[in-house]
C-alpha atoms as a PDB file:
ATOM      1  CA  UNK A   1      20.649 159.958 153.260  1.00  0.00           C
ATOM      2  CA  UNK A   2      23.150 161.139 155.683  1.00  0.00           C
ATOM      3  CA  UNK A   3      20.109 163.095 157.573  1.00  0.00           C
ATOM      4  CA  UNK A   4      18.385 159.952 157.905  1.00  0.00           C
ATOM      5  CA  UNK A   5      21.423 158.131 159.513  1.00  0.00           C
ATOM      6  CA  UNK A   6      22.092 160.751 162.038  1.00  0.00           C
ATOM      7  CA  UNK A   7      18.395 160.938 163.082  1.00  0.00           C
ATOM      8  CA  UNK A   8      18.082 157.561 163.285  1.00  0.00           C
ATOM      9  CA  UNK A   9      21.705 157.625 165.480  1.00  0.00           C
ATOM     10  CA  UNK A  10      19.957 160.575 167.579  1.00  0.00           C
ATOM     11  CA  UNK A  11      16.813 158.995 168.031  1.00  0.00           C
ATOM     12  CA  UNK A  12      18.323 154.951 168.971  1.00  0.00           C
ATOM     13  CA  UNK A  13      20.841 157.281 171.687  1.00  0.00           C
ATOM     14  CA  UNK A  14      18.432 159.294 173.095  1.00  0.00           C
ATOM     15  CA  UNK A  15      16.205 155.657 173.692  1.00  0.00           C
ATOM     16  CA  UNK A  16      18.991 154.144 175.114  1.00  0.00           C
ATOM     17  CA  UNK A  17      20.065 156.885 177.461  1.00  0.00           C
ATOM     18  CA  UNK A  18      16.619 157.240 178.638  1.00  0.00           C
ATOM     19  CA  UNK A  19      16.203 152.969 179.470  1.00  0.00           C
ATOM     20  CA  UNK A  20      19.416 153.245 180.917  1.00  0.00           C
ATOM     21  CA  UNK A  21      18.206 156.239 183.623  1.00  0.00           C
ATOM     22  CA  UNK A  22      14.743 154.400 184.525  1.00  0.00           C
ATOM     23  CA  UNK A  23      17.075 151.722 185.300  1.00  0.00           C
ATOM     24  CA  UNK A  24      19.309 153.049 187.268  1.00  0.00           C
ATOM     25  CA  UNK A  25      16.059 154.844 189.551  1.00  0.00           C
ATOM     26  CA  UNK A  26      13.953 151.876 189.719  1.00  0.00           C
ATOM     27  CA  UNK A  27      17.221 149.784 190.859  1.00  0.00           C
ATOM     28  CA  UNK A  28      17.629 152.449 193.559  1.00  0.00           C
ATOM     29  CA  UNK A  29      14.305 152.050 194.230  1.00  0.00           C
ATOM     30  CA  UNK A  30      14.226 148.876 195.510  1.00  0.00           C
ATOM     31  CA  UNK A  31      17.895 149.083 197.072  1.00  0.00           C
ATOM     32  CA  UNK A  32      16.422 151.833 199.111  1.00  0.00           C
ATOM     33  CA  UNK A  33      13.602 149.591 200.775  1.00  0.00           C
ATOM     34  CA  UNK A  34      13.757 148.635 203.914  1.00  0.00           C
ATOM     35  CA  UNK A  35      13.211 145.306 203.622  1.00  0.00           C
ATOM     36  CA  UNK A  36      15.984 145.014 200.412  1.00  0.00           C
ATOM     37  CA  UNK A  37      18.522 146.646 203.382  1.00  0.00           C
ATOM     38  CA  UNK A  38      17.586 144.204 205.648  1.00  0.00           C
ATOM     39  CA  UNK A  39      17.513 141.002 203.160  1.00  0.00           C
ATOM     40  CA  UNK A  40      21.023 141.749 201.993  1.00  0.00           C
ATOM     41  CA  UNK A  41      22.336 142.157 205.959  1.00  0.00           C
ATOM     42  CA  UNK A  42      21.034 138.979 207.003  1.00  0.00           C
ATOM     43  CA  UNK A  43      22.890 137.387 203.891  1.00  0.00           C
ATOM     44  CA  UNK A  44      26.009 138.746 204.548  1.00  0.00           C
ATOM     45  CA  UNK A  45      26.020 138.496 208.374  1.00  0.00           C
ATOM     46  CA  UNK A  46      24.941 134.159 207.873  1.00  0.00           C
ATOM     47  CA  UNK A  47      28.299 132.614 208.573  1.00  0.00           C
ATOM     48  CA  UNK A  48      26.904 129.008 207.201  1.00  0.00           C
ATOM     49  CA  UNK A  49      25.883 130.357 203.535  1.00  0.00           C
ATOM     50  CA  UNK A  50      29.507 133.143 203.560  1.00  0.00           C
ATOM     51  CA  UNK A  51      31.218 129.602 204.167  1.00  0.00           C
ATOM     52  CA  UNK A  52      29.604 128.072 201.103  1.00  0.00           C
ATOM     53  CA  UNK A  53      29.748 131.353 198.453  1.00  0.00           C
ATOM     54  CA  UNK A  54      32.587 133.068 199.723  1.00  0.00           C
ATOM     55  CA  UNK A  55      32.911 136.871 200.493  1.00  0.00           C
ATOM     56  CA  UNK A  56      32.510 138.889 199.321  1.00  0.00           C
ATOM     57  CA  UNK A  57      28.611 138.824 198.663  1.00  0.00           C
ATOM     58  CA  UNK A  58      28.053 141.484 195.567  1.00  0.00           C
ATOM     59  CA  UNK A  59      24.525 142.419 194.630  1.00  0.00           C
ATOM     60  CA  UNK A  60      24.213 142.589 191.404  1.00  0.00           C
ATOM     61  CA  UNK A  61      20.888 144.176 188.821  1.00  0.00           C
ATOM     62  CA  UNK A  62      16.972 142.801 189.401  1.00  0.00           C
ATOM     63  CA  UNK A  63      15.472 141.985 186.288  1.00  0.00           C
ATOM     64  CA  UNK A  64      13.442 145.336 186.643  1.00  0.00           C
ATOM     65  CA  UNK A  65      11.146 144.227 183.717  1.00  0.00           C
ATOM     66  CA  UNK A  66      10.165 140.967 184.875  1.00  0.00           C
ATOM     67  CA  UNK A  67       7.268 141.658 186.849  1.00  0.00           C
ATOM     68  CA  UNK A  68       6.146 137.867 188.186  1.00  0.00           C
ATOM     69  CA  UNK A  69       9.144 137.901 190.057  1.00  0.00           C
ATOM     70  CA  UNK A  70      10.105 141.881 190.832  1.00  0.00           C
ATOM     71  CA  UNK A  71       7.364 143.892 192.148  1.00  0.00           C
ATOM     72  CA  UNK A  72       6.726 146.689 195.125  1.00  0.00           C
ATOM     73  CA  UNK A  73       2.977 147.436 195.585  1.00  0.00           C
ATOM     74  CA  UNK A  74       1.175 149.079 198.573  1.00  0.00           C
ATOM     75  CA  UNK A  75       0.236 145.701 200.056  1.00  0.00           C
ATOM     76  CA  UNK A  76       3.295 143.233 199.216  1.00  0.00           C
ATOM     77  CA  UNK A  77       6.495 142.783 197.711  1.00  0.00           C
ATOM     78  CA  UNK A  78       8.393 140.284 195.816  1.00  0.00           C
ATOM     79  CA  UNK A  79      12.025 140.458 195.035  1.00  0.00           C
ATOM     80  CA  UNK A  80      14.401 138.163 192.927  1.00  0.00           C
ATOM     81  CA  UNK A  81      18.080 139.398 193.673  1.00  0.00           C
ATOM     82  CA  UNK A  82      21.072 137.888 191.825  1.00  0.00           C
ATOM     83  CA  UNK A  83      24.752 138.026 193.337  1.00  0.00           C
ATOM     84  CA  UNK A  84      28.017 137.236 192.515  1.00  0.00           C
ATOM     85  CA  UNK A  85      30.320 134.965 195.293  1.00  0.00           C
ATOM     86  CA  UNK A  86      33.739 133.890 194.818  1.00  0.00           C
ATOM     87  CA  UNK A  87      32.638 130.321 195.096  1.00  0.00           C
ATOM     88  CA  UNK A  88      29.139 130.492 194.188  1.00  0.00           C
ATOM     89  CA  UNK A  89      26.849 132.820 192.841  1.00  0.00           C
ATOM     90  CA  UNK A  90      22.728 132.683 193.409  1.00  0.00           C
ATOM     91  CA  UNK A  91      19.606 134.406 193.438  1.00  0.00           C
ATOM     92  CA  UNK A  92      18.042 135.684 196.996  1.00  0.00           C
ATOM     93  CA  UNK A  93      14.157 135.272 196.700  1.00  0.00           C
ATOM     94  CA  UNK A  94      12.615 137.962 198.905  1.00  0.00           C
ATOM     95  CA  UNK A  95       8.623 138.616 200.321  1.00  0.00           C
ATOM     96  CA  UNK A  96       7.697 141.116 202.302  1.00  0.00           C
ATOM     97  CA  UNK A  97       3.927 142.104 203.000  1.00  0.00           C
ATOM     98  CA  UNK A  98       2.369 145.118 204.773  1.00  0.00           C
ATOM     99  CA  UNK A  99       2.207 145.313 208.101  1.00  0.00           C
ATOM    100  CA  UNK A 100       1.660 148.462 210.390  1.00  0.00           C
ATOM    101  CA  UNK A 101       2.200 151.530 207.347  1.00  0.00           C
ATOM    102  CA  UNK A 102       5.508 149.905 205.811  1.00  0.00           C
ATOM    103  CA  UNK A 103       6.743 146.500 204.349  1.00  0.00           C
ATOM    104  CA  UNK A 104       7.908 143.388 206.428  1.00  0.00           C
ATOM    105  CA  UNK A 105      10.310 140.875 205.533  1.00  0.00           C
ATOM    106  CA  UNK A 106       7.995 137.762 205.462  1.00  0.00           C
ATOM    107  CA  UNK A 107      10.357 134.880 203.497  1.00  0.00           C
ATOM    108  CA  UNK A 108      14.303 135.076 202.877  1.00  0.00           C
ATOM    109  CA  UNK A 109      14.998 132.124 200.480  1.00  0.00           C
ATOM    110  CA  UNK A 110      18.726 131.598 198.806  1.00  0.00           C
ATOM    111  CA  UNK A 111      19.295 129.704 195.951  1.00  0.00           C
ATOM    112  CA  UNK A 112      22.740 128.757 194.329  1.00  0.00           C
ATOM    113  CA  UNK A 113      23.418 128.003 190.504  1.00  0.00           C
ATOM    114  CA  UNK A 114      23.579 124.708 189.650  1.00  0.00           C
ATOM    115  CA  UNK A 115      22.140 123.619 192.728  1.00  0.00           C
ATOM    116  CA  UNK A 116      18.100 122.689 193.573  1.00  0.00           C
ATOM    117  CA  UNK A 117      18.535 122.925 196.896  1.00  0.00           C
ATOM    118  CA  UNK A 118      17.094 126.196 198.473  1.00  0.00           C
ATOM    119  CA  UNK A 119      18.471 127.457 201.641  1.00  0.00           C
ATOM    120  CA  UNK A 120      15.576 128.986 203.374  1.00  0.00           C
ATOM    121  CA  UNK A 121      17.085 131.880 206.090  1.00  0.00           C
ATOM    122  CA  UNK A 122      13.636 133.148 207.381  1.00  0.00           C
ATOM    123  CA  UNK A 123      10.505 132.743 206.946  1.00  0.00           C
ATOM    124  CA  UNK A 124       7.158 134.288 209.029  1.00  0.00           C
ATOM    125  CA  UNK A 125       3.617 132.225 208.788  1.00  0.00           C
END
């Protein structure tokens, strides 16, 4: 019985440790695109919204398994990013579609819990 318990401890460790590192690469991932860099400058250099939410503007983990709204592919990209403010935290809703042999920012939307309002920054026909 105690064989069973410690395989089954191995096993559930070994699962977790493993989810935890895909994580951690695919959240790299998209912090290392170009159009993530530029998405979270833009945020953080718009005096208007760093009046409302406060700095500083912290970045926190994309829902890497929801796929409507996360996704990198060779033609587009869609991004929801949630942060943490000291007055308000949000979500930054980010396209980007292929242009030339990389991805272009194409919309730059923020939205802040508890509000309906969305606070569009850019946005390219």
């Amino acid at each position: 019985m105690q064989y069973i318990s410690l395989a089954t401890a191995l096993v559930g460790g070994c699962i977790l440790y493993f989810k935890h590192n895909i994580d951690s690469k695919a959240q790299r991932l998209f912090q290392e695109q170009e159009f993530y860099k530029q998405s979270v400058q833009i945020i953080r250099q718009y005096k208007p919204l760093v009046n409302i939410v406060g700095e500083p503007i912290t970045m926190k983990k994309i829902k890497i398994m929801d796929f409507e709204e996360n996704y990198v592919n060779s033609e587009s990209a869609k991004v929801t990013i949630p942060f943490k403010a000291p007055k308000h935290n949000g979500f930054i809703r980010i396209e980007a579609i292929k242009s030339e042999n990389n991805l272009k920012l194409k919309s730059l939307n923020v939205m802040l819990d508890g509000h309906d309002k969305t606070i569009s920054l850019l946005h390219v026909p």
